[in-house]
C-alpha atoms as a PDB file:
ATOM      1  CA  UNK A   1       7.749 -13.528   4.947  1.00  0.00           C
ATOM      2  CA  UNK A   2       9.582 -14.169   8.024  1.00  0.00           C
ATOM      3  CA  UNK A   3       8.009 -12.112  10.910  1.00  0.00           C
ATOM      4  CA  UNK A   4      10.971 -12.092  12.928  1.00  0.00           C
ATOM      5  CA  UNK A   5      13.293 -11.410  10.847  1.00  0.00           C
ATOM      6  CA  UNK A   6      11.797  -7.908  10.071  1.00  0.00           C
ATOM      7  CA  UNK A   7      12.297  -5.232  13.245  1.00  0.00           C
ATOM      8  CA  UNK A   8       9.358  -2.616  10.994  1.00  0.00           C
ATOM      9  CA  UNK A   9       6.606  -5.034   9.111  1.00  0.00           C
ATOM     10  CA  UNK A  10       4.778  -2.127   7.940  1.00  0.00           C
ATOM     11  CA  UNK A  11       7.610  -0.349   6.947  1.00  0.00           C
ATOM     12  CA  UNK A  12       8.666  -3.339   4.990  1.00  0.00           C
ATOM     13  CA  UNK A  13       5.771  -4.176   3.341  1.00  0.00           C
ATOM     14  CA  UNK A  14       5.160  -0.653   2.318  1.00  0.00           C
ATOM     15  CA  UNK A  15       8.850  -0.777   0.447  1.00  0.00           C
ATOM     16  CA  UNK A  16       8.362  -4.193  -1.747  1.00  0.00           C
ATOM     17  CA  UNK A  17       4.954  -2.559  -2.291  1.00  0.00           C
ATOM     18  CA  UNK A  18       6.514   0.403  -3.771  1.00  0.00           C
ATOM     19  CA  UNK A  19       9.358  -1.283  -5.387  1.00  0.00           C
ATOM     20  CA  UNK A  20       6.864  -3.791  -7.525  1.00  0.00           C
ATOM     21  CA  UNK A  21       4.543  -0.478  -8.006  1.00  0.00           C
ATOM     22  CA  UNK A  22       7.053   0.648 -10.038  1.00  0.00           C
ATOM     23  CA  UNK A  23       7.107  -2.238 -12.654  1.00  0.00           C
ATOM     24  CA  UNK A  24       3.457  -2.464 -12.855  1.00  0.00           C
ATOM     25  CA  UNK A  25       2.740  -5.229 -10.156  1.00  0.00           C
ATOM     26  CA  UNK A  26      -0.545  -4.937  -7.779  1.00  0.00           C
ATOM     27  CA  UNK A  27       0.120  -5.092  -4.276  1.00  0.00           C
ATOM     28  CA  UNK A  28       1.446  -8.745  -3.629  1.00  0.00           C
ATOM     29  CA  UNK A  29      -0.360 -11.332  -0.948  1.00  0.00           C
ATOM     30  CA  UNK A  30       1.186 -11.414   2.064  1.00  0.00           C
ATOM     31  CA  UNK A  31       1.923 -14.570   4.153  1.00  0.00           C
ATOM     32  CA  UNK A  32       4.013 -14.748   7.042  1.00  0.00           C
ATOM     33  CA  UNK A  33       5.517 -17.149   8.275  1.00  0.00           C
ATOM     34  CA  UNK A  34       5.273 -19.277  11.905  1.00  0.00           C
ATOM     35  CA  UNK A  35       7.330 -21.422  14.567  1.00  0.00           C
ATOM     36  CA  UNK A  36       5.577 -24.346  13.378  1.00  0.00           C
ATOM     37  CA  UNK A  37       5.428 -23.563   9.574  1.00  0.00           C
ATOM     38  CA  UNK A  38       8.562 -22.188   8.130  1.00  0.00           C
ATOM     39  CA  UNK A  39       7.117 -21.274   5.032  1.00  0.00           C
ATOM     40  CA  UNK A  40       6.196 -24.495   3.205  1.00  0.00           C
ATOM     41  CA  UNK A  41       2.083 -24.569   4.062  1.00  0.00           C
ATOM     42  CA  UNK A  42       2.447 -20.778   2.791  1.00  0.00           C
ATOM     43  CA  UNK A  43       3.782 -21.213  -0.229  1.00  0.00           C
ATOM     44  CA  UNK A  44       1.445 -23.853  -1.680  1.00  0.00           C
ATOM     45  CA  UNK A  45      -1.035 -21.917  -0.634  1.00  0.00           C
ATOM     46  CA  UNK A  46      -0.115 -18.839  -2.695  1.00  0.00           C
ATOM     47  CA  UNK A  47       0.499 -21.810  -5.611  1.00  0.00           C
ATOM     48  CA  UNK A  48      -2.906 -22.306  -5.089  1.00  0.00           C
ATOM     49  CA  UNK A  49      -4.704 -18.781  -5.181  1.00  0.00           C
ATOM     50  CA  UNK A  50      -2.705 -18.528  -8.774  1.00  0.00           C
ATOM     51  CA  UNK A  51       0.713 -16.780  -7.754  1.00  0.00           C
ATOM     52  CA  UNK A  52       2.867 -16.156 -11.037  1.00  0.00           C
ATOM     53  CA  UNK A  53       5.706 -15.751  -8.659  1.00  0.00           C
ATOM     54  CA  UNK A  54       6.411 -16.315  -4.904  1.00  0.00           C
ATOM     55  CA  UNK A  55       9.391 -13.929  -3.043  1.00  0.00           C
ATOM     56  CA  UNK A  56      11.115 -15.537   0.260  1.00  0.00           C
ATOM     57  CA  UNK A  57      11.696 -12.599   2.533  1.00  0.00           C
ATOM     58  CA  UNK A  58      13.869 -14.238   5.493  1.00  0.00           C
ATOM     59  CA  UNK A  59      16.314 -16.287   5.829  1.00  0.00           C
ATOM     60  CA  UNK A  60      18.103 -19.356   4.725  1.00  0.00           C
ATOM     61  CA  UNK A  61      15.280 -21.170   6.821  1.00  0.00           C
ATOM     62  CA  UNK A  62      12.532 -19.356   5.019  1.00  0.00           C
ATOM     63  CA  UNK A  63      14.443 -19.626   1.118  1.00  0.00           C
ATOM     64  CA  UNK A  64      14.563 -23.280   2.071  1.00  0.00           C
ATOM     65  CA  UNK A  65      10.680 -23.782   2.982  1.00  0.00           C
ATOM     66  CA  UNK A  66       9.794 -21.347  -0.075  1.00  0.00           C
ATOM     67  CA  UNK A  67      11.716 -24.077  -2.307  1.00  0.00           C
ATOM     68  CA  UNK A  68      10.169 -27.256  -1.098  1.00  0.00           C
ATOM     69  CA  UNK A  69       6.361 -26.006  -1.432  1.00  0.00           C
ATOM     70  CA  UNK A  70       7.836 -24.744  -5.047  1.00  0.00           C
ATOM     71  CA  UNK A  71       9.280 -27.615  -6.473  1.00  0.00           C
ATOM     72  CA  UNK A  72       7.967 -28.952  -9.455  1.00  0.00           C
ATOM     73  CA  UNK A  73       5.293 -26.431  -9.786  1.00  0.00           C
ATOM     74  CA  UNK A  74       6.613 -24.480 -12.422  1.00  0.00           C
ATOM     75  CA  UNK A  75       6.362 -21.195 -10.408  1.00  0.00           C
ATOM     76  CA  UNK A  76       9.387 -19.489  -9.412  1.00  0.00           C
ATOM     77  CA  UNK A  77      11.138 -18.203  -6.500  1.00  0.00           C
ATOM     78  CA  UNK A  78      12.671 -14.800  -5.879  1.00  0.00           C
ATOM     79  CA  UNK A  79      14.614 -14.073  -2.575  1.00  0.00           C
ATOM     80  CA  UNK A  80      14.548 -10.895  -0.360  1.00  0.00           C
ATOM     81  CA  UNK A  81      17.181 -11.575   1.539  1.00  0.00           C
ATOM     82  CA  UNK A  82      17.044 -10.816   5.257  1.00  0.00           C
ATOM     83  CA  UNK A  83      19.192 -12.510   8.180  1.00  0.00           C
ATOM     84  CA  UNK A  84      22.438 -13.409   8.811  1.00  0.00           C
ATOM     85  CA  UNK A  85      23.298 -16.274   6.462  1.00  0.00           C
ATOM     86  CA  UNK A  86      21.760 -15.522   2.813  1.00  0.00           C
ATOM     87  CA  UNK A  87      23.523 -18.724   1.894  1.00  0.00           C
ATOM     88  CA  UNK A  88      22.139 -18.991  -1.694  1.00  0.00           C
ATOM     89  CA  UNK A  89      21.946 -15.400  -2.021  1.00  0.00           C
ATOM     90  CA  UNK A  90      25.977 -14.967  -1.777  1.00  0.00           C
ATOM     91  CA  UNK A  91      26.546 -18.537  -3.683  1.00  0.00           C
ATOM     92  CA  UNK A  92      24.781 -17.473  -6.343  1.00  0.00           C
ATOM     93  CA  UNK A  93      25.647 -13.862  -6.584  1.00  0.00           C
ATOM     94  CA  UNK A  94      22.301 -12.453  -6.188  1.00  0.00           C
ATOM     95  CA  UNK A  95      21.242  -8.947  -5.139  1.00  0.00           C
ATOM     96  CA  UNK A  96      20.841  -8.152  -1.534  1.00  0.00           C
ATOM     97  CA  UNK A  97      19.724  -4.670  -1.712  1.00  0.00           C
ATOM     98  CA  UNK A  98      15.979  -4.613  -1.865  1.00  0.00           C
ATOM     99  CA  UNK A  99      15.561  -2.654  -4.890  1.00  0.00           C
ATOM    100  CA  UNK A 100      17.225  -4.919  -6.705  1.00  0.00           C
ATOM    101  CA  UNK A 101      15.989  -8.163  -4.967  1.00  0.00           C
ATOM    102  CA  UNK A 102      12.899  -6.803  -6.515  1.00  0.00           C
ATOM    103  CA  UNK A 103      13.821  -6.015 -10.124  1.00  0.00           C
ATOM    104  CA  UNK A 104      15.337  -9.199 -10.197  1.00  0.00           C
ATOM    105  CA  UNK A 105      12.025 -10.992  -9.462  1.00  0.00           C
ATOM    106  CA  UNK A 106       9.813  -9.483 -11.832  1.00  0.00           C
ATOM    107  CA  UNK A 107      12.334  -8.786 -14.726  1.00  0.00           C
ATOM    108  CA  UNK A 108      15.294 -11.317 -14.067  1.00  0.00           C
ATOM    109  CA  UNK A 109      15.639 -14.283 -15.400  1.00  0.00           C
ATOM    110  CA  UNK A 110      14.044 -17.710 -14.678  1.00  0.00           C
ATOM    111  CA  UNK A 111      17.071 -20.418 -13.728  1.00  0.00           C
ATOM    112  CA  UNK A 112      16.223 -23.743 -12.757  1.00  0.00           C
ATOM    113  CA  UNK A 113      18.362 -25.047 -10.394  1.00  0.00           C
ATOM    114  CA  UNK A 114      18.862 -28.756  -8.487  1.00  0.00           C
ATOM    115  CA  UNK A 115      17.229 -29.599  -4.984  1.00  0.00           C
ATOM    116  CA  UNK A 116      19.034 -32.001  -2.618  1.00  0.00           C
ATOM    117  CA  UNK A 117      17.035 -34.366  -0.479  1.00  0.00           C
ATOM    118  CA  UNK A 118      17.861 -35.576   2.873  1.00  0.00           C
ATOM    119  CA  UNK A 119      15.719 -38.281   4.082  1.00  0.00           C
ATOM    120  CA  UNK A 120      12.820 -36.522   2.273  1.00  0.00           C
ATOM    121  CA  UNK A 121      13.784 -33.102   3.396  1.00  0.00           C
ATOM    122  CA  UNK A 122      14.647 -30.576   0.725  1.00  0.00           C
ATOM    123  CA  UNK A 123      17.596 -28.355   0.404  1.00  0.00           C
ATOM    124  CA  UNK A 124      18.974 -25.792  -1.808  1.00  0.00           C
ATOM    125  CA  UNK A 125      21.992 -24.951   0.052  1.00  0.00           C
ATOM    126  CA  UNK A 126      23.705 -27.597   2.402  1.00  0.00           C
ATOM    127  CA  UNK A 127      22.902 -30.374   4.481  1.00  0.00           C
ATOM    128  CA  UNK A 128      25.803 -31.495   7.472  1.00  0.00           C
ATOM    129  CA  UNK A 129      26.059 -34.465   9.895  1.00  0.00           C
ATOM    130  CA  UNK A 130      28.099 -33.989  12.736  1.00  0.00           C
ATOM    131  CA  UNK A 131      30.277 -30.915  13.548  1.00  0.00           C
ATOM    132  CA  UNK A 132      28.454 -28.919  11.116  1.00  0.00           C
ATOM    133  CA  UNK A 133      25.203 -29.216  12.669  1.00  0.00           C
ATOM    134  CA  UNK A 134      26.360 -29.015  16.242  1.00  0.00           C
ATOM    135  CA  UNK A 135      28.014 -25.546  15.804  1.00  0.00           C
ATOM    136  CA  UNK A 136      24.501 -24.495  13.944  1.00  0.00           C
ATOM    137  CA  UNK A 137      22.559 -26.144  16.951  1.00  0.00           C
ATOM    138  CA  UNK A 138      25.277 -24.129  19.657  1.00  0.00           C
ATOM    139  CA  UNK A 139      24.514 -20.465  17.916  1.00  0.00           C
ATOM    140  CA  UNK A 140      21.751 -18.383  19.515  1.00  0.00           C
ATOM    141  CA  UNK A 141      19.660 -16.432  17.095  1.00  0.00           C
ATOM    142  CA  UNK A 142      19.927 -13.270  19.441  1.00  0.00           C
ATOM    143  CA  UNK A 143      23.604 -13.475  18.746  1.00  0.00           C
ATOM    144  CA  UNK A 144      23.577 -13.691  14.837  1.00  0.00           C
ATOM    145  CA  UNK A 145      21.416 -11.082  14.905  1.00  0.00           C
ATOM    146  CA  UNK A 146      23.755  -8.487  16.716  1.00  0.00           C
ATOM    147  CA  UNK A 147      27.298 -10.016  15.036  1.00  0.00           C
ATOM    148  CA  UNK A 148      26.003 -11.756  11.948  1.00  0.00           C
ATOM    149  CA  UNK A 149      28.030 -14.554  10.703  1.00  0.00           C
ATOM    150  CA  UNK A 150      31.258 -14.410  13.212  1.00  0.00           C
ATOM    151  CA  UNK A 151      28.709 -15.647  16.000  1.00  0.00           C
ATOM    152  CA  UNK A 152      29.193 -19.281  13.995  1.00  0.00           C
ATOM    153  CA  UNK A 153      32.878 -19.370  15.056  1.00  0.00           C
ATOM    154  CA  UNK A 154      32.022 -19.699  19.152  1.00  0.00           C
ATOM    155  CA  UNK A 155      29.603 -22.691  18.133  1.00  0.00           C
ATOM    156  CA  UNK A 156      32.888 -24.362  16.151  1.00  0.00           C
ATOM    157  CA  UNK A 157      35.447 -23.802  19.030  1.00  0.00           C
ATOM    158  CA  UNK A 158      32.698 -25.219  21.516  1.00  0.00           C
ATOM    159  CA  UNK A 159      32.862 -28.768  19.234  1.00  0.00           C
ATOM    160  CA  UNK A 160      36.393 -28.802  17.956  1.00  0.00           C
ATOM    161  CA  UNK A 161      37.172 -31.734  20.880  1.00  0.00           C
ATOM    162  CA  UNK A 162      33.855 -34.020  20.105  1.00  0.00           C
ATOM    163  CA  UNK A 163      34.562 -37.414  19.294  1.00  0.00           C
ATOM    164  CA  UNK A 164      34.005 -38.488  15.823  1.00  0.00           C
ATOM    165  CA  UNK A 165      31.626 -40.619  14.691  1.00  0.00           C
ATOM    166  CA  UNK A 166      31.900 -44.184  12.337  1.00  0.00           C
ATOM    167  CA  UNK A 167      30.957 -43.319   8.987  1.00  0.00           C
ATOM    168  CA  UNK A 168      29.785 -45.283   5.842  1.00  0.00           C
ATOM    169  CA  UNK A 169      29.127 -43.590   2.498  1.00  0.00           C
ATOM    170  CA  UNK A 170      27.893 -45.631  -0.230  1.00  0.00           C
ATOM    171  CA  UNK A 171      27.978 -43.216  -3.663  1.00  0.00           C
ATOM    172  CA  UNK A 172      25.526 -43.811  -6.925  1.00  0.00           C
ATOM    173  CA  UNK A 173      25.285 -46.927  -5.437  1.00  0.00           C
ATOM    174  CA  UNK A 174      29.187 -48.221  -6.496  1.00  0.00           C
ATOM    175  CA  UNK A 175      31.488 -46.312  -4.462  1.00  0.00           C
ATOM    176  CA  UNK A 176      31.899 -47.375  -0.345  1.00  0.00           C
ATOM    177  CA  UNK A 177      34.336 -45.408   1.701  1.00  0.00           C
ATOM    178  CA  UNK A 178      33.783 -46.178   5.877  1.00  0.00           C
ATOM    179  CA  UNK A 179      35.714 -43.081   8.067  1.00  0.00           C
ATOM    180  CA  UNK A 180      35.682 -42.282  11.418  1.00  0.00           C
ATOM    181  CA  UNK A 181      34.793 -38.481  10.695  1.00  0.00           C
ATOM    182  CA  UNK A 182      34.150 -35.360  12.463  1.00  0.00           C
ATOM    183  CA  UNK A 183      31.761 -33.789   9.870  1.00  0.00           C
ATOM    184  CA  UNK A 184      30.212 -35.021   6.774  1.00  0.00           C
ATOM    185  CA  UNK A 185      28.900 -32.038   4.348  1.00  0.00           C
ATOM    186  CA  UNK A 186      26.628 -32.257   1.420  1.00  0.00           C
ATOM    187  CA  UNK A 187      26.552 -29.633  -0.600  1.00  0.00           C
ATOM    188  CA  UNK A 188      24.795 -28.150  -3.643  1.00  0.00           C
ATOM    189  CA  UNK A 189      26.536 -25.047  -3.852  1.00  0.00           C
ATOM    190  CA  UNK A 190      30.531 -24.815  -1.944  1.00  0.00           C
ATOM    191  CA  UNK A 191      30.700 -21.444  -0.121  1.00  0.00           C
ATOM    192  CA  UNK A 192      29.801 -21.353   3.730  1.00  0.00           C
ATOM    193  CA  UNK A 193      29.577 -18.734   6.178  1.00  0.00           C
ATOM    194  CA  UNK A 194      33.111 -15.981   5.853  1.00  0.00           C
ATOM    195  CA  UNK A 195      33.270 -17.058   2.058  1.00  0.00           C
ATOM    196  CA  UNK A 196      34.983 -20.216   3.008  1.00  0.00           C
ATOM    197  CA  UNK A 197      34.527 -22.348   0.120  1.00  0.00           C
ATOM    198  CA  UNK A 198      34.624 -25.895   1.308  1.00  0.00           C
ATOM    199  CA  UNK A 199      33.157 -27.247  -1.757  1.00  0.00           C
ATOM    200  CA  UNK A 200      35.156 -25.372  -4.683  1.00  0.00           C
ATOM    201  CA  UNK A 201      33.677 -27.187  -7.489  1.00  0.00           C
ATOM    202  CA  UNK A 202      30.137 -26.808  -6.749  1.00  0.00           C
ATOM    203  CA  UNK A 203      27.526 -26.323  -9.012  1.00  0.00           C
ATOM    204  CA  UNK A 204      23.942 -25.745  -7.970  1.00  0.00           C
ATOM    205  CA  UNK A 205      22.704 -27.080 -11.579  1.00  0.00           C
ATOM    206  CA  UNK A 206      25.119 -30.023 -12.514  1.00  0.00           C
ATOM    207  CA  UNK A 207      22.700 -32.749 -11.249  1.00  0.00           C
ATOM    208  CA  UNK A 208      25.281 -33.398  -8.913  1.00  0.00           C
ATOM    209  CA  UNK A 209      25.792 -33.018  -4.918  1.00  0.00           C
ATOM    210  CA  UNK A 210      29.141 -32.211  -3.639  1.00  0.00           C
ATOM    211  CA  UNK A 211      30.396 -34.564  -0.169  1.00  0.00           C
ATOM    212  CA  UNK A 212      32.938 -33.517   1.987  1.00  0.00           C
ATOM    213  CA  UNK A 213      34.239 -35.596   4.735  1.00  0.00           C
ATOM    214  CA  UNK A 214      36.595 -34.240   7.587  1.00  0.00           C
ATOM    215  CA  UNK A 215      38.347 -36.761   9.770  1.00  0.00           C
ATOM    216  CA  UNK A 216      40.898 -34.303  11.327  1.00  0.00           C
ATOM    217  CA  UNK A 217      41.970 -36.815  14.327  1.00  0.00           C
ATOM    218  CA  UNK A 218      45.070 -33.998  16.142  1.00  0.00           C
ATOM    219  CA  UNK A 219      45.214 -30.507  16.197  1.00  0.00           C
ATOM    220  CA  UNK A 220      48.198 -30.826  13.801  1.00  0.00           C
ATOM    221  CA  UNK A 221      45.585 -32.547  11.461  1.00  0.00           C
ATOM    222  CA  UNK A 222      43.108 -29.402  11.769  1.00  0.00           C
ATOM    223  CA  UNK A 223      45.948 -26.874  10.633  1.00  0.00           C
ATOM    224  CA  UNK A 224      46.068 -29.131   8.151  1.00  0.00           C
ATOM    225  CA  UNK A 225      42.218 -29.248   7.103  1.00  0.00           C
ATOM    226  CA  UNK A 226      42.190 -25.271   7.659  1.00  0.00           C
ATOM    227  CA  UNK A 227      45.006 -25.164   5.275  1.00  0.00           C
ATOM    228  CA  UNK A 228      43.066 -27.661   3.270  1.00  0.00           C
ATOM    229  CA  UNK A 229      40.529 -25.818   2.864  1.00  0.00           C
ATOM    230  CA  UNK A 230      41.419 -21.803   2.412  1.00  0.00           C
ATOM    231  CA  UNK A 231      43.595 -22.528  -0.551  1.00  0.00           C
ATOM    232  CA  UNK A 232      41.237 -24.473  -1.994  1.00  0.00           C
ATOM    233  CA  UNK A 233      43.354 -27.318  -2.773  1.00  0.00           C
ATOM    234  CA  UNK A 234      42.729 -29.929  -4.837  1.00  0.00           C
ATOM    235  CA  UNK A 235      45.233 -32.413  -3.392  1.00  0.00           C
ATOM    236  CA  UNK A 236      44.065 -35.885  -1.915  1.00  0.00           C
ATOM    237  CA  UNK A 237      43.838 -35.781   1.926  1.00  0.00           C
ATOM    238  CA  UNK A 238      42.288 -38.190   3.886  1.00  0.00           C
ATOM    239  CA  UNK A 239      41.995 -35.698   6.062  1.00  0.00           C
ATOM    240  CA  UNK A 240      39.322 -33.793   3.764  1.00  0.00           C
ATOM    241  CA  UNK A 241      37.804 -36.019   1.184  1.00  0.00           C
ATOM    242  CA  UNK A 242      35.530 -34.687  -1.552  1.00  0.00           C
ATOM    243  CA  UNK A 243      33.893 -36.654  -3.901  1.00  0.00           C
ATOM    244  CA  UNK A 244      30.046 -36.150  -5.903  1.00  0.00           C
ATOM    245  CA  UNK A 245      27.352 -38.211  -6.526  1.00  0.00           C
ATOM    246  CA  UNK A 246      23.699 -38.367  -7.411  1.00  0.00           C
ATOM    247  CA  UNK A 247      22.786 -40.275  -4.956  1.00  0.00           C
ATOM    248  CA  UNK A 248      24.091 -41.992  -1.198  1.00  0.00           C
ATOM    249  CA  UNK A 249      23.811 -43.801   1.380  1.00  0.00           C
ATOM    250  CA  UNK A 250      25.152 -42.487   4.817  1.00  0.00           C
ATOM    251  CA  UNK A 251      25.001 -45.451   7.666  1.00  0.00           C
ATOM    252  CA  UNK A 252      26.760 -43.411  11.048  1.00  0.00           C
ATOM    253  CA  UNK A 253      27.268 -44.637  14.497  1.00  0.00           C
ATOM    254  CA  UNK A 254      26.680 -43.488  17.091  1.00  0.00           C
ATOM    255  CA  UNK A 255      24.133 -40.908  16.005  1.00  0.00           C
ATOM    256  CA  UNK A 256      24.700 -37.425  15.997  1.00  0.00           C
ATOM    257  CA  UNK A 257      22.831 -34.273  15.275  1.00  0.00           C
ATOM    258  CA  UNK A 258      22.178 -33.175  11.374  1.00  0.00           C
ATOM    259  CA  UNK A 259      21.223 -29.886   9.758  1.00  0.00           C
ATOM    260  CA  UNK A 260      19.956 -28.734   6.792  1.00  0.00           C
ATOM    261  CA  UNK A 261      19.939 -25.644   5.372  1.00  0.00           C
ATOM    262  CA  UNK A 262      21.342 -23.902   8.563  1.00  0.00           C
ATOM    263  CA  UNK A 263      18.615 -25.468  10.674  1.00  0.00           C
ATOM    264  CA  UNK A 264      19.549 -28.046  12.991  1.00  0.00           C
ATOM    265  CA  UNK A 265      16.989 -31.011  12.566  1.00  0.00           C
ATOM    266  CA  UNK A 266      18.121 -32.902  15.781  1.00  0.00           C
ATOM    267  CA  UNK A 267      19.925 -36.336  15.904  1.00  0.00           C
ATOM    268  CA  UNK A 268      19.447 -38.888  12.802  1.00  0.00           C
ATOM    269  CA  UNK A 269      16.199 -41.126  13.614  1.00  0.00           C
ATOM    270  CA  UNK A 270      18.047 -43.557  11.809  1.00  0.00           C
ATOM    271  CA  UNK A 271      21.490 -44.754  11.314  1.00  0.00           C
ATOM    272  CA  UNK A 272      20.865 -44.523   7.701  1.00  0.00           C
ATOM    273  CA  UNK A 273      20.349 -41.309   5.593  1.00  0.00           C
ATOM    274  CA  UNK A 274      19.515 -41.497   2.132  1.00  0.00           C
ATOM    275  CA  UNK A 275      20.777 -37.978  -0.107  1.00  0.00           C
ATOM    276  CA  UNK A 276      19.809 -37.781  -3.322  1.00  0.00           C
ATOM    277  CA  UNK A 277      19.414 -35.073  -6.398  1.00  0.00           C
ATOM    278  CA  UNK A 278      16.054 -33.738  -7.745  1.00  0.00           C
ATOM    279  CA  UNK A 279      17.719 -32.291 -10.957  1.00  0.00           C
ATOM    280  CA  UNK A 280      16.488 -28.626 -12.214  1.00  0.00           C
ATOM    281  CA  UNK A 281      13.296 -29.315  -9.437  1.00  0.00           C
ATOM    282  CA  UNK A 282      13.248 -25.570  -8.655  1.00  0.00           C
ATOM    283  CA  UNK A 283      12.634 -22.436 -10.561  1.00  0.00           C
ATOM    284  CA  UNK A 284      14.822 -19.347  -9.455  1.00  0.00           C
ATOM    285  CA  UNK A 285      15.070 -15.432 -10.466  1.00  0.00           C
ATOM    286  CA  UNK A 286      18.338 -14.536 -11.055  1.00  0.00           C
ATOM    287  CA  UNK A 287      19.471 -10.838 -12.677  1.00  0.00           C
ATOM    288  CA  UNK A 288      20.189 -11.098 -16.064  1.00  0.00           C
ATOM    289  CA  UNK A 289      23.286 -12.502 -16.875  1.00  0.00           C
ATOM    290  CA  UNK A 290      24.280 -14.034 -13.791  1.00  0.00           C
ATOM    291  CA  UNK A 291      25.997 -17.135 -13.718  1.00  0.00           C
ATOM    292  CA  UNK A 292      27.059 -18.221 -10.228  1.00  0.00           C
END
């Protein structure tokens, strides 16, 4: 659990108490969560003491750390969603309410579903290089929390006029495509903040990551990209290239800030990123019969 995420902690833990009460689960261990461990040292250790499942209660942030100490441990993961994003939670369709965040845990269904890596860092959502990340890095937390996800659209604006950045993508090791690009986006589900789908084909369990590369270079081109994008068109534009792979190699220069997950991770140590696919790695609770 996310501490700061929660404005009652007693309160809150007293209503997942009662909720799992009700379908015959003991009161669950509590871990919360800190600046300098998101989640990740907390979920291993609930692995450890023999947890038959583990619930993220935060974030995008804290779903994120919940998934890397899960994967490959056969234990699954079950979201409460609280914060302003809920990235996963909306892609996939899944409850928000708490009630039935709950009953999907304990009676849903067990999904597994594909984990990007970004130079060793998980993800279940999206990673982003460039324009991406800096509007992520320009948004306070005190102002998602009072306007939610519109507080994203100041951080854009703010970055619209940054110069883009040399780009070199090498895919499943065959494909090479070199742009000078404002934003490169790696995706394992499409939808963003505002149910913008910028990757409309998807799939969090196809073994695959989605890539989308904007290289809008006038504001006639951006029109362009916006238009791009809402319709969801699956025209060729240079302007907003998707393509999927397994696996690439992203060489940029000059270096510029990255994200993952809706957490900006600072500038690239390296002007090489590796991205790859850990296929089915991670365990997830859906409802019964959803298919997002």
């Amino acid at each position: 659990m996310n501490p700061t995420k929660v404005s009652d902690l007693d309160r809150h833990r007293a209503e997942v108490t009662a909720e799992l009460a009700i379908y015959g689960w003991d009161e669950p261990l509590w871990l919360e969560t800190t600046a300098e461990d998101p989640g990740v040292g907390m979920t291993k250790q609930a692995v450890a003491e023999g947890a038959d499942l583990v619930f993220a209660s935060g974030g995008d942030g804290t779903v994120r750390a919940c998934a890397e100490g899960l994967m490959g441990t056969g234990v699954p993961l079950a979201i409460l969603p609280i914060g302003t994003g809920n990235l996963l939670v909306r892609n996939l369709k899944l409850p928000q309410a708490l009630p039935d965040a709950v009953r999907a845990g304990v009676e849903g269904e067990t999904r597994p579903i594909d984990v990007g890596v970004i130079d060793g860092r998980p993800f279940v959502v999206m990673a982003g290089i460039g324009l991406d990340a800096s509007m992520a890095h320009s948004t306070s937390d005190d102002v998602k929390r009072k306007i939610g996800w519109p507080a994203y659209i100041g951080g854009l604006v703010k970055h619209l006029r940054d110069r883009p950045f040399q780009v070199t993508l090498c895919l499943d090791g065959r494909t090479t495509l070199r742009r000078r690009a404002m934003m490169v986006l790696i995706g394992n589900v499409g939808q963003v903040q505002g149910g913008l789908r910028l990757l409309p084909d998807a799939k969090p369990d196809d073994g695959h990551l989605d890539i989308l590369i904007l290289a809008p270079r006038t504001p006639m081109d951006w029109l362009r990209v916006v238009g791009h994008v809402v319709t969801r068109s699956k025209r060729y534009d240079r302007r907003a290239e998707r393509y999927t792979a397994a696996r690439a190699r992203i060489d940029i220069d000059p270096p510029v800030l990255h994200e993952c997950d809706g957490d900006p991770i600072g500038y690239c140590s390296t002007t090489s990123i590796s991205i790859e696919t850990e296929p089915k790695a991670l365990l997830l609770r859906t409802p019964r019969g959803t298919d997002g």
